[in-house]
PDB file of N, CA and C in Angstrom:
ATOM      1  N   UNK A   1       4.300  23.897  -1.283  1.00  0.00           N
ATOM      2  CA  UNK A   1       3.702  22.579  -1.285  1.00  0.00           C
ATOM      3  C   UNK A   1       4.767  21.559  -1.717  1.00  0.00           C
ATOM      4  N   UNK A   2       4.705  20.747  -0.723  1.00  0.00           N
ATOM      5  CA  UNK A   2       6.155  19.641  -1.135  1.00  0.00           C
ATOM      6  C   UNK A   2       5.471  18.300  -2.220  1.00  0.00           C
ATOM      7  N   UNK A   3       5.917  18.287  -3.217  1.00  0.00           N
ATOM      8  CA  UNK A   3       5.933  17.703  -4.486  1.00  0.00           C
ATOM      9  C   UNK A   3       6.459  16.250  -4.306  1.00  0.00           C
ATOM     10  N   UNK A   4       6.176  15.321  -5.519  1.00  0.00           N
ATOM     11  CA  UNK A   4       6.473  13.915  -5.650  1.00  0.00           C
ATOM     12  C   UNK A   4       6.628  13.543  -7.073  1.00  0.00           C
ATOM     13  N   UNK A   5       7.138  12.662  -7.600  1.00  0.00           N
ATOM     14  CA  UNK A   5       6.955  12.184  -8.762  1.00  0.00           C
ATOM     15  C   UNK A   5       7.011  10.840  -8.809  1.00  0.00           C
ATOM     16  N   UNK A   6       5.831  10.672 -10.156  1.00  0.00           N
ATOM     17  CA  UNK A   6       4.955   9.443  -9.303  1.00  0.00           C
ATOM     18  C   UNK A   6       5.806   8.548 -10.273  1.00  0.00           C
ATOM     19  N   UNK A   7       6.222   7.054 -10.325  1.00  0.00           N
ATOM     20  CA  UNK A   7       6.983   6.443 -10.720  1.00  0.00           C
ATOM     21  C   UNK A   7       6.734   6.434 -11.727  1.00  0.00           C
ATOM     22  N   UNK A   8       5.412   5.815 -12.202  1.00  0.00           N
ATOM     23  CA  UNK A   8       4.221   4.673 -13.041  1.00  0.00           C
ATOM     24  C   UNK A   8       4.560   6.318 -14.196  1.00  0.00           C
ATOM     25  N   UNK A   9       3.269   6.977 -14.082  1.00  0.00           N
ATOM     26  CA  UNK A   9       3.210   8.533 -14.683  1.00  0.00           C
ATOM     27  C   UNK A   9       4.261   9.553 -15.055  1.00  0.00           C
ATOM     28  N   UNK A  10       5.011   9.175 -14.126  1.00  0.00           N
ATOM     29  CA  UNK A  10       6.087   9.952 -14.115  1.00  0.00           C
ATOM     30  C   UNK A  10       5.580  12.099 -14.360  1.00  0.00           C
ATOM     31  N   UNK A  11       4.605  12.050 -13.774  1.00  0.00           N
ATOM     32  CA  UNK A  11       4.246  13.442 -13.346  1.00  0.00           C
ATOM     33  C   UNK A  11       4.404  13.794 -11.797  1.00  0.00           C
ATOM     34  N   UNK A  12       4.601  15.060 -11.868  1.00  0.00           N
ATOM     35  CA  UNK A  12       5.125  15.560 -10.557  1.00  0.00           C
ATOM     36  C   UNK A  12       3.516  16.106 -10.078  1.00  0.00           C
ATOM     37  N   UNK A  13       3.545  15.869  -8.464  1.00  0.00           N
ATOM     38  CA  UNK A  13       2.267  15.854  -8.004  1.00  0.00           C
ATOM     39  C   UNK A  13       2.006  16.305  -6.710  1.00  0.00           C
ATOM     40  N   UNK A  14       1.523  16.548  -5.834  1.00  0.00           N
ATOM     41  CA  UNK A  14       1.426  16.976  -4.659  1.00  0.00           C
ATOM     42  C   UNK A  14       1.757  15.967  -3.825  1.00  0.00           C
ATOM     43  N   UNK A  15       2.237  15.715  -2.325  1.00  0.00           N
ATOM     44  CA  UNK A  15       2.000  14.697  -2.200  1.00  0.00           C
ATOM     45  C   UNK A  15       0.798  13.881  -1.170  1.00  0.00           C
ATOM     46  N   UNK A  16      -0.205  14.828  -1.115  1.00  0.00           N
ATOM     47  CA  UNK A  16      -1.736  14.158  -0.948  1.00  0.00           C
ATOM     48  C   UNK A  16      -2.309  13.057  -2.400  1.00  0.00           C
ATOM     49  N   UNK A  17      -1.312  13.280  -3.533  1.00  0.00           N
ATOM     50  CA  UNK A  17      -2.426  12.083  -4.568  1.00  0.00           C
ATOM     51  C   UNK A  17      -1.739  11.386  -4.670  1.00  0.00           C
ATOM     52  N   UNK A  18      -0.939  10.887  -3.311  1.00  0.00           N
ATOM     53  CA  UNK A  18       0.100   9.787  -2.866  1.00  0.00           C
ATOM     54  C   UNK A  18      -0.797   9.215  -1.742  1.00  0.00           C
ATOM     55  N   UNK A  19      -0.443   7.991  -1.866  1.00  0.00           N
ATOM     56  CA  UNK A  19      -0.929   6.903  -0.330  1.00  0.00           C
ATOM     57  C   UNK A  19       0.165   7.302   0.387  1.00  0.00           C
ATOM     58  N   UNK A  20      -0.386   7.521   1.646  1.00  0.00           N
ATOM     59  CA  UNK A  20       0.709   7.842   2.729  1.00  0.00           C
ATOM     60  C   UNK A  20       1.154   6.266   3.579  1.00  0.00           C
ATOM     61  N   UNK A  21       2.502   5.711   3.486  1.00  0.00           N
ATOM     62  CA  UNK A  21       2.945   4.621   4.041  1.00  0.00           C
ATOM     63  C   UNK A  21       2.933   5.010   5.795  1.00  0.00           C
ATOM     64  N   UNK A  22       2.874   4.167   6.292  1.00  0.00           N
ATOM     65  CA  UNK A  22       3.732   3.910   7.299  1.00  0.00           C
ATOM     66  C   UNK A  22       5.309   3.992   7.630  1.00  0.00           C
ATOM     67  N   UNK A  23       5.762   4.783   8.829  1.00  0.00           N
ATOM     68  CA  UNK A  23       7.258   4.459   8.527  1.00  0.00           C
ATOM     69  C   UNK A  23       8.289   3.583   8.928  1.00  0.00           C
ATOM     70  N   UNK A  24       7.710   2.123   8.974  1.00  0.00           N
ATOM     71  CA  UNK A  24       8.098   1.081   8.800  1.00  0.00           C
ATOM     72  C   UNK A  24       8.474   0.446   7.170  1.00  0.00           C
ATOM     73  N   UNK A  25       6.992   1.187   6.877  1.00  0.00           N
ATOM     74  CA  UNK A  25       7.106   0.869   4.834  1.00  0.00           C
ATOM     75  C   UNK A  25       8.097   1.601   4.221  1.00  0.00           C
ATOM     76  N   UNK A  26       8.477   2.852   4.137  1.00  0.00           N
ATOM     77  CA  UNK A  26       9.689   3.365   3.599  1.00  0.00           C
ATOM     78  C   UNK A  26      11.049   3.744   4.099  1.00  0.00           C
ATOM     79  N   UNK A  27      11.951   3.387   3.226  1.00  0.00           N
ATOM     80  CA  UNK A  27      13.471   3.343   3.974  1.00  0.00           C
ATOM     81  C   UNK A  27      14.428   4.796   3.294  1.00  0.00           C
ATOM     82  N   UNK A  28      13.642   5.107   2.348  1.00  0.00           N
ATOM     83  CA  UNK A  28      14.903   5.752   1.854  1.00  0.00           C
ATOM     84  C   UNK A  28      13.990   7.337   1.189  1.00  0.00           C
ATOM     85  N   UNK A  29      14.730   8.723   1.698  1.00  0.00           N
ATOM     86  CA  UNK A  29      13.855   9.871   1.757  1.00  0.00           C
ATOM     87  C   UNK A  29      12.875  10.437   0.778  1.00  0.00           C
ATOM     88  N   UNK A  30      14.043   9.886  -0.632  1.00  0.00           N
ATOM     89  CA  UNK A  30      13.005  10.437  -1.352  1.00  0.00           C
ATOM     90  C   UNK A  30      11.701   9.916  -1.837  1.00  0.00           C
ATOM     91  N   UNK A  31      11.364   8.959  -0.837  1.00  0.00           N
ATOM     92  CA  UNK A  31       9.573   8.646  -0.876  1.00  0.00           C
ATOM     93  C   UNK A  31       8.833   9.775  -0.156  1.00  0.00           C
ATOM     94  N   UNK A  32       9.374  10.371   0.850  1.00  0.00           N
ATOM     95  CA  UNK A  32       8.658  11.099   1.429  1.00  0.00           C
ATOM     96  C   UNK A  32       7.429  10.683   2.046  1.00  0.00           C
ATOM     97  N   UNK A  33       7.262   9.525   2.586  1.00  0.00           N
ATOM     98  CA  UNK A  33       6.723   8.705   3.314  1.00  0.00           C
ATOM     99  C   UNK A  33       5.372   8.143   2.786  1.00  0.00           C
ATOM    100  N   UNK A  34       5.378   8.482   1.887  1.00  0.00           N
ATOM    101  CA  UNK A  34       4.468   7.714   0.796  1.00  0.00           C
ATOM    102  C   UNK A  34       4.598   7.275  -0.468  1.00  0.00           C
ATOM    103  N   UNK A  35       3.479   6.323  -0.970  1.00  0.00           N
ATOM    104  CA  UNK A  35       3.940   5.464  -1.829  1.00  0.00           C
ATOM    105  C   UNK A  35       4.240   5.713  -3.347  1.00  0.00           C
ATOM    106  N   UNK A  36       5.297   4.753  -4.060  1.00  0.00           N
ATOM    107  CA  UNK A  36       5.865   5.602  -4.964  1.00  0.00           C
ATOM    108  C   UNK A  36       5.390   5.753  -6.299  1.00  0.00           C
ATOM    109  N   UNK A  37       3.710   5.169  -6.802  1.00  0.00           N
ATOM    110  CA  UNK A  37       3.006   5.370  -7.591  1.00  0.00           C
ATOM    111  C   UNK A  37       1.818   6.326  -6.665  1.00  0.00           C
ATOM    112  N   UNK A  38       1.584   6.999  -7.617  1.00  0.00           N
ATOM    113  CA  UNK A  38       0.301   7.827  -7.347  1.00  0.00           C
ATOM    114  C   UNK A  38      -1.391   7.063  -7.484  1.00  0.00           C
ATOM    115  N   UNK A  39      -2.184   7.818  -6.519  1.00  0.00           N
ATOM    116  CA  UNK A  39      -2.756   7.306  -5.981  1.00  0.00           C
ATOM    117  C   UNK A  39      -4.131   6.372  -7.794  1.00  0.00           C
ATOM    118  N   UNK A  40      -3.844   7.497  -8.743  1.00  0.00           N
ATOM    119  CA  UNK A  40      -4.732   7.341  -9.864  1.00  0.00           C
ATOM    120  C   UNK A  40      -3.696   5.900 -10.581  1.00  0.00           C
ATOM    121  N   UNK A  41      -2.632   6.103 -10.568  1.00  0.00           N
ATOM    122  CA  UNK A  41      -1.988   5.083 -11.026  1.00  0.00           C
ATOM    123  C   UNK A  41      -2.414   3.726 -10.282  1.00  0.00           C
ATOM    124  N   UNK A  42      -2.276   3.750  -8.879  1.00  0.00           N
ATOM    125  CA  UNK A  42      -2.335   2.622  -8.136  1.00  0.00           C
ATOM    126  C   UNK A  42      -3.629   1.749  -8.355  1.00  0.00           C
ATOM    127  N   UNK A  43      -4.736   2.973  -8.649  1.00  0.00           N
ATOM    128  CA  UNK A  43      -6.088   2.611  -8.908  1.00  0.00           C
ATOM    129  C   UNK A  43      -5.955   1.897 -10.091  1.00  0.00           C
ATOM    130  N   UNK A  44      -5.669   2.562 -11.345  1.00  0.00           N
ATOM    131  CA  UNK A  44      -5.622   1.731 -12.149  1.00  0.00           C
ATOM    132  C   UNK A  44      -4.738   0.530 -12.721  1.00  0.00           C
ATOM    133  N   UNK A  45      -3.789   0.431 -11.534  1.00  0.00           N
ATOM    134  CA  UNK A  45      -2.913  -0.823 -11.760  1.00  0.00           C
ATOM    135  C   UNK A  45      -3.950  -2.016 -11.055  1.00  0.00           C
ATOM    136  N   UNK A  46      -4.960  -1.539  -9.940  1.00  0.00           N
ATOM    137  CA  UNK A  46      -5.742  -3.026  -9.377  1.00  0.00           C
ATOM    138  C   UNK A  46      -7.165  -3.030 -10.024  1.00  0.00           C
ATOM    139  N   UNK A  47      -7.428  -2.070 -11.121  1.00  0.00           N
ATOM    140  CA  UNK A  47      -8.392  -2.463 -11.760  1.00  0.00           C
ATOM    141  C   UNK A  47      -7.841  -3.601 -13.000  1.00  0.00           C
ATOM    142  N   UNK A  48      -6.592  -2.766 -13.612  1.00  0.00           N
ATOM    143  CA  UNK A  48      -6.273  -3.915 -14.685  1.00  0.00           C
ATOM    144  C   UNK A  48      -5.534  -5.255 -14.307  1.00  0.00           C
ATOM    145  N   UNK A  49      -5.285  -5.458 -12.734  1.00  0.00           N
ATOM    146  CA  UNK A  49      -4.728  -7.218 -12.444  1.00  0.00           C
ATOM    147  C   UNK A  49      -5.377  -7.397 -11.853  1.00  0.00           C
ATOM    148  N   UNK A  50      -6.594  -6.662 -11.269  1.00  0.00           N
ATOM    149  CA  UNK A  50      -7.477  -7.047  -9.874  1.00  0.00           C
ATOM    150  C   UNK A  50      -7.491  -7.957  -8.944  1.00  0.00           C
ATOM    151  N   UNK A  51      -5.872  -7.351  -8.352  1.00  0.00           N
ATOM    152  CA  UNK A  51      -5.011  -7.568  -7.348  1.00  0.00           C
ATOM    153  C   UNK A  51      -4.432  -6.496  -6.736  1.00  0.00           C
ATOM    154  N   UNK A  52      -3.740  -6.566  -5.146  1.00  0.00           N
ATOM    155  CA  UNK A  52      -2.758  -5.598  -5.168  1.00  0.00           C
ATOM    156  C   UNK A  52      -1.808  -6.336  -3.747  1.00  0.00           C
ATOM    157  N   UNK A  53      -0.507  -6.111  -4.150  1.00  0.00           N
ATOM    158  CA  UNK A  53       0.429  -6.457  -3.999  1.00  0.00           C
ATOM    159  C   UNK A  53       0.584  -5.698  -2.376  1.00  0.00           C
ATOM    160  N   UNK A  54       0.763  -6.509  -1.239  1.00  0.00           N
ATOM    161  CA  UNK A  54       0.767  -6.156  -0.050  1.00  0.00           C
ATOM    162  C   UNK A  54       1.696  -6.638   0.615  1.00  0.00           C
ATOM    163  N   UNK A  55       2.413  -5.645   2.338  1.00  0.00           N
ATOM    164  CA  UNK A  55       3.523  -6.502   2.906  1.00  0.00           C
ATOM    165  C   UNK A  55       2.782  -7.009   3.785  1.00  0.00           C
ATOM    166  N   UNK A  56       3.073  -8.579   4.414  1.00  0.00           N
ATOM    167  CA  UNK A  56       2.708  -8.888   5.767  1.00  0.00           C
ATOM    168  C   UNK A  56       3.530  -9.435   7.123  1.00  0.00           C
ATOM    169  N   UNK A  57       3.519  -9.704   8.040  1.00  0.00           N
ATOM    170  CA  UNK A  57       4.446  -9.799   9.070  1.00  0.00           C
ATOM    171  C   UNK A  57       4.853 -11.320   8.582  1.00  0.00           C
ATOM    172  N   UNK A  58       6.306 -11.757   9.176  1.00  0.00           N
ATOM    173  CA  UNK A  58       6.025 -13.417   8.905  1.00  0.00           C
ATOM    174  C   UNK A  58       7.219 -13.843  10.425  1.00  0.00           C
ATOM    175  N   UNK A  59       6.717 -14.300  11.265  1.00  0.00           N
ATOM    176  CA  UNK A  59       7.872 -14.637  12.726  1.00  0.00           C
ATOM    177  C   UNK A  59       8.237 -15.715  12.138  1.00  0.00           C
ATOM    178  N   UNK A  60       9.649 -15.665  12.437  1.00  0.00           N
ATOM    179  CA  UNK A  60      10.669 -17.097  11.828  1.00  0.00           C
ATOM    180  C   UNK A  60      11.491 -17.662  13.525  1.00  0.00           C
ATOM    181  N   UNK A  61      11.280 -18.716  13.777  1.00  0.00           N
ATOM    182  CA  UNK A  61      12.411 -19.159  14.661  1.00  0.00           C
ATOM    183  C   UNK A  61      13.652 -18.406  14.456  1.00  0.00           C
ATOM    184  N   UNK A  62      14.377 -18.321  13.391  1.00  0.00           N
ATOM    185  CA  UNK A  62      15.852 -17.650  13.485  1.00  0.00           C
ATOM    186  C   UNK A  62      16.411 -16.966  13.158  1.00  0.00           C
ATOM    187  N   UNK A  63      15.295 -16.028  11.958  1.00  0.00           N
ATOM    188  CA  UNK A  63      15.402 -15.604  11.408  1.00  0.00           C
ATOM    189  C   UNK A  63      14.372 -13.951  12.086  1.00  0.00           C
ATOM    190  N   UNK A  64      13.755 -14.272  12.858  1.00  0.00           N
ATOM    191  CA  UNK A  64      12.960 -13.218  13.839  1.00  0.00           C
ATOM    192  C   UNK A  64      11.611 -12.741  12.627  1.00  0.00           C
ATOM    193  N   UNK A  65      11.223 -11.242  12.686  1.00  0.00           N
ATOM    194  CA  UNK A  65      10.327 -10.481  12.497  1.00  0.00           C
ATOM    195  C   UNK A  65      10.905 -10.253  10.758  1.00  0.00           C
ATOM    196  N   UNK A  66       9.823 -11.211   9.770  1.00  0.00           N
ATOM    197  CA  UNK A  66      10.607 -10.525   8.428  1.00  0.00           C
ATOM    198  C   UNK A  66       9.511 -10.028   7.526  1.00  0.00           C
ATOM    199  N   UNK A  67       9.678  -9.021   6.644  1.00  0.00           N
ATOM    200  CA  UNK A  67       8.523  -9.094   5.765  1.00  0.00           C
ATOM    201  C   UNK A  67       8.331  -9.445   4.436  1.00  0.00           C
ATOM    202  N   UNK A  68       7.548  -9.932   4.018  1.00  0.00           N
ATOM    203  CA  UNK A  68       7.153 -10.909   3.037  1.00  0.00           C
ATOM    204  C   UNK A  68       5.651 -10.285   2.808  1.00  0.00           C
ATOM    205  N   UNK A  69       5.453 -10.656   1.320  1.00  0.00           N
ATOM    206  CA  UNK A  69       4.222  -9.768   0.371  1.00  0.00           C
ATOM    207  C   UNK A  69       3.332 -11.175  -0.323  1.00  0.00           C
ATOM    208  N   UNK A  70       2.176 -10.323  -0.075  1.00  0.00           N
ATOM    209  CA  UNK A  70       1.056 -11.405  -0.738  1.00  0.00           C
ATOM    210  C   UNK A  70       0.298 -10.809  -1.587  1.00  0.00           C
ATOM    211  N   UNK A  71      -0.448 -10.949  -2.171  1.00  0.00           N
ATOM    212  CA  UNK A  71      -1.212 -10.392  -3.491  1.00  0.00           C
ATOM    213  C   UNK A  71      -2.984 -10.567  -2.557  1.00  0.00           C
ATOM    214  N   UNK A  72      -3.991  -9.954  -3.099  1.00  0.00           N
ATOM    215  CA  UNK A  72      -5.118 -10.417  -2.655  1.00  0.00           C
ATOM    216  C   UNK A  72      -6.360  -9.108  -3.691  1.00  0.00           C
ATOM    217  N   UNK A  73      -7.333 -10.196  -4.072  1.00  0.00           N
ATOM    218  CA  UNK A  73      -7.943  -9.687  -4.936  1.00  0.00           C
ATOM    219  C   UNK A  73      -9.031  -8.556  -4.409  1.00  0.00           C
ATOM    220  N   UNK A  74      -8.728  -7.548  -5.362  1.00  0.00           N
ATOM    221  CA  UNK A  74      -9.797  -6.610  -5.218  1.00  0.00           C
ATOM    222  C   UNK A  74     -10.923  -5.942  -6.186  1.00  0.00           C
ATOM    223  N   UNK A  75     -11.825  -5.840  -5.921  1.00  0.00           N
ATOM    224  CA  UNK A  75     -12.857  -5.062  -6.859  1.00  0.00           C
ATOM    225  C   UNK A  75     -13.154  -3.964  -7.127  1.00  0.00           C
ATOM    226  N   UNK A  76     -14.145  -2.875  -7.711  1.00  0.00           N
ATOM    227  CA  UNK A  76     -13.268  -1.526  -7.771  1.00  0.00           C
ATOM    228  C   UNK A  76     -14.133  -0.812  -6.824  1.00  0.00           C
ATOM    229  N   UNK A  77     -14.977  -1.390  -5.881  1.00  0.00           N
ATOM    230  CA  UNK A  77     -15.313  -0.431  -4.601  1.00  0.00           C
ATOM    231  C   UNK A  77     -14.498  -0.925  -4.081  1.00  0.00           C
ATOM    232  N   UNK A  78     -13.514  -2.023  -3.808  1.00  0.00           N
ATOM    233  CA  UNK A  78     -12.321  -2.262  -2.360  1.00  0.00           C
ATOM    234  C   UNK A  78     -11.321  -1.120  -3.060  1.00  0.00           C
ATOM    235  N   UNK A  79     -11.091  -0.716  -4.168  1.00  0.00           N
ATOM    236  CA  UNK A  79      -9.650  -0.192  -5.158  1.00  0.00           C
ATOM    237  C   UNK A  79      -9.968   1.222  -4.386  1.00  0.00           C
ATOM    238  N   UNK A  80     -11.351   1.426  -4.757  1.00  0.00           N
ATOM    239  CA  UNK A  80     -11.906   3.180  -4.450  1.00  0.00           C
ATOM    240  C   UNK A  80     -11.417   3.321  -3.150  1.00  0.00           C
ATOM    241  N   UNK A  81     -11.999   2.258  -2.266  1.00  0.00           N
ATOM    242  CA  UNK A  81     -11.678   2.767  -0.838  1.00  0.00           C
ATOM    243  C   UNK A  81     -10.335   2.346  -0.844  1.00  0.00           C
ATOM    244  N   UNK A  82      -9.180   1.712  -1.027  1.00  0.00           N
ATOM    245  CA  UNK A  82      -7.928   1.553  -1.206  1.00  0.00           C
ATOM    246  C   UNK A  82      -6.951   3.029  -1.363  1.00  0.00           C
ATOM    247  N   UNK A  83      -7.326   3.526  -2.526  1.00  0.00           N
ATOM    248  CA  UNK A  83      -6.881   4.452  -3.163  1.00  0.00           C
ATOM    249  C   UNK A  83      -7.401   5.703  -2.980  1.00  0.00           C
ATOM    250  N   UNK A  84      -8.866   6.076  -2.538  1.00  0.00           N
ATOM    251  CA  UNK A  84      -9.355   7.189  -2.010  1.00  0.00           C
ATOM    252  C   UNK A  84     -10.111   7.596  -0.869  1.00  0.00           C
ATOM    253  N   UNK A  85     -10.024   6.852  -0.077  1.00  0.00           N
ATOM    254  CA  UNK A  85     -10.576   6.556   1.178  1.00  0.00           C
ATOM    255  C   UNK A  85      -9.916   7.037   2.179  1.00  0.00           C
ATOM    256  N   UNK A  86     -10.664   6.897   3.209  1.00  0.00           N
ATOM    257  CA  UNK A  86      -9.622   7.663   4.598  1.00  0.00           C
ATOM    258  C   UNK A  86      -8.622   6.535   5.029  1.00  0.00           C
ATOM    259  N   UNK A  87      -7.503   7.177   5.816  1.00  0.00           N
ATOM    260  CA  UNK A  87      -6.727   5.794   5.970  1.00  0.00           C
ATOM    261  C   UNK A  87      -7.158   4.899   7.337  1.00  0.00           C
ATOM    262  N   UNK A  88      -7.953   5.247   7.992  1.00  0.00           N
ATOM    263  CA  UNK A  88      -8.719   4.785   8.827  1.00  0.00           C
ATOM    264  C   UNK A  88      -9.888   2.767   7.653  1.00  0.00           C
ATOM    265  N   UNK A  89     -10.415   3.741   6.897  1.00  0.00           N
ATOM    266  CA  UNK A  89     -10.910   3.075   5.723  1.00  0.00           C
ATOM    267  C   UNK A  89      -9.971   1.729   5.183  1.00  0.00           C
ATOM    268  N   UNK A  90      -8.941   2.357   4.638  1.00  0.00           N
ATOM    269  CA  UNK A  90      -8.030   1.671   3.822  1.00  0.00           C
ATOM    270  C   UNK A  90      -7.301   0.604   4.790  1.00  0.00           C
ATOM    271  N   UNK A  91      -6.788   0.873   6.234  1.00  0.00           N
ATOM    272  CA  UNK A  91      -6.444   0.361   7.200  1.00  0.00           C
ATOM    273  C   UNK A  91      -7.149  -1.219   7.478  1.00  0.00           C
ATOM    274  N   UNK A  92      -8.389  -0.700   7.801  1.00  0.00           N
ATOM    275  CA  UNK A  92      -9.786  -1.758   8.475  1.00  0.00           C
ATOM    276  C   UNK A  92      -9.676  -2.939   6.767  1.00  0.00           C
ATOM    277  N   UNK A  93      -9.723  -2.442   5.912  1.00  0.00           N
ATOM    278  CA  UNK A  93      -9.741  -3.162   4.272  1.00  0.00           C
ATOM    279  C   UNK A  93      -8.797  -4.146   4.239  1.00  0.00           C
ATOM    280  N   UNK A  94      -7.586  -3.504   4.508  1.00  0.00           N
ATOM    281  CA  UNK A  94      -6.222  -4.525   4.447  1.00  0.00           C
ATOM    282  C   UNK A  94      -6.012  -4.991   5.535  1.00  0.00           C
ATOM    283  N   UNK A  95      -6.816  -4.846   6.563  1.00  0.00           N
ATOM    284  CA  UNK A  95      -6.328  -6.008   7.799  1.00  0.00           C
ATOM    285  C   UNK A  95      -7.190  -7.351   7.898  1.00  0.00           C
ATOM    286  N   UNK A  96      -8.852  -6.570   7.291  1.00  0.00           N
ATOM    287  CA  UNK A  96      -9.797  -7.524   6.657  1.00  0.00           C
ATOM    288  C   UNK A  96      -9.391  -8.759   5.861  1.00  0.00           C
ATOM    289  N   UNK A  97      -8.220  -8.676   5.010  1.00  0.00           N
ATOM    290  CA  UNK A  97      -7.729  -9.387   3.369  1.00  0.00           C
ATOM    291  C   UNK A  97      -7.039  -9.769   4.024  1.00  0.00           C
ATOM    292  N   UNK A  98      -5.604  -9.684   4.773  1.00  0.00           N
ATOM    293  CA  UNK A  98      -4.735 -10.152   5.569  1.00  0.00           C
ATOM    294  C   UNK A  98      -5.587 -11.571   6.444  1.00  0.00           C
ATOM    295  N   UNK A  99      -6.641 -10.839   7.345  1.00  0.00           N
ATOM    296  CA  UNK A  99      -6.780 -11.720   8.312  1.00  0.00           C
ATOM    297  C   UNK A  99      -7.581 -12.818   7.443  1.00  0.00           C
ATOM    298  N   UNK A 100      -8.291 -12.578   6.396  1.00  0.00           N
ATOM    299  CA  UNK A 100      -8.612 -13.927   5.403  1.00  0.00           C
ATOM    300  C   UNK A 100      -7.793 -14.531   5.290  1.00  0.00           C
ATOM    301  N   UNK A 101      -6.404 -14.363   4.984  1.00  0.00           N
ATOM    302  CA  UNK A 101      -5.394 -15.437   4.322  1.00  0.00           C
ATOM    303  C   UNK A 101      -4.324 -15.843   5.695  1.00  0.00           C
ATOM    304  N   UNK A 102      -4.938 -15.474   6.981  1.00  0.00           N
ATOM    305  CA  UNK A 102      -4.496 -15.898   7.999  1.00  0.00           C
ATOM    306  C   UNK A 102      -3.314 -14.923   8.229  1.00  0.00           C
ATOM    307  N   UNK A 103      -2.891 -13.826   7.634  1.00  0.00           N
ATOM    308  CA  UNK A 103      -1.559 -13.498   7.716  1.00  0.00           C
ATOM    309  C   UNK A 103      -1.536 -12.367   8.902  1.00  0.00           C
ATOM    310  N   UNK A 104      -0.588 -11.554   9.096  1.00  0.00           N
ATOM    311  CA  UNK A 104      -0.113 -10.474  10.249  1.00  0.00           C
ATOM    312  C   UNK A 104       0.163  -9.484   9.593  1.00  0.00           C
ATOM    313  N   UNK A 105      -0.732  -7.976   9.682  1.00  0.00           N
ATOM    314  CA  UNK A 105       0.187  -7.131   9.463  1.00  0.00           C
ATOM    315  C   UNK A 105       1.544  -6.498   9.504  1.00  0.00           C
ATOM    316  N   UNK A 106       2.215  -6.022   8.677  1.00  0.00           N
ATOM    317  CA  UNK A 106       3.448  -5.581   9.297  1.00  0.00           C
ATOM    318  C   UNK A 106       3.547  -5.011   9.564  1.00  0.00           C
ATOM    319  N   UNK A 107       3.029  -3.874   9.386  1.00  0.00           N
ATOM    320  CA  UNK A 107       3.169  -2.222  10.367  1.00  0.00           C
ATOM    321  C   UNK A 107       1.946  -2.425  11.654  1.00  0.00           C
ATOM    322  N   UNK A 108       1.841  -2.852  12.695  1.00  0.00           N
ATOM    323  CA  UNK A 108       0.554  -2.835  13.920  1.00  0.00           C
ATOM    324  C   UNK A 108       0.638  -1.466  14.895  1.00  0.00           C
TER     325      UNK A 108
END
């Protein structure tokens, strides 16, 4: 079973009690294509700012296709399905919050 260690915790973990990114979202291997707090950590980082920190697309005249992060508030049934939900779930959630604040996903 291929292992992770979660930043926040700093316990080593499987890496299913990891959010699995997109691989647009990670650049460098040892994420292992998911994200680098664990999934109990992540939960309880948007219960205690009840926020969570997201990338979104931004087109520039000259600068082309860049990404840039917005914050957007959550409650702890959006956190649950965030953090333990299918990614089908979690997907439909953050494109929901995005398309409120008018913005573009970055991974489509």
């Amino acid at each position: 079973m291929d292992m992770k260690r979660c930043f926040n915790c700093k316990e080593e973990k499987p890496l299913k009690d990891f959010i699995p990114q997109p691989k647009k979202d990670h650049m460098i291997a040892s994420q292992k294509g998911c994200s680098i707090n664990c999934r109990k950590c992540t939960y309880e980082w948007i219960m205690d700012k009840g926020e969570k920190l997201h990338p979104y697309r931004k087109i520039t005249k000259y600068q082309g296709e860049l990404r840039r992060f917005t914050s957007f508030l959550m409650n702890e049934d959006e956190a649950n399905i965030y953090c333990y939900g299918s990614d089908i779930e979690r997907k439909e959630l953050v494109r929901s919050k995005l398309k409120k604040q008018g913005l573009l996903p970055f991974n489509e």
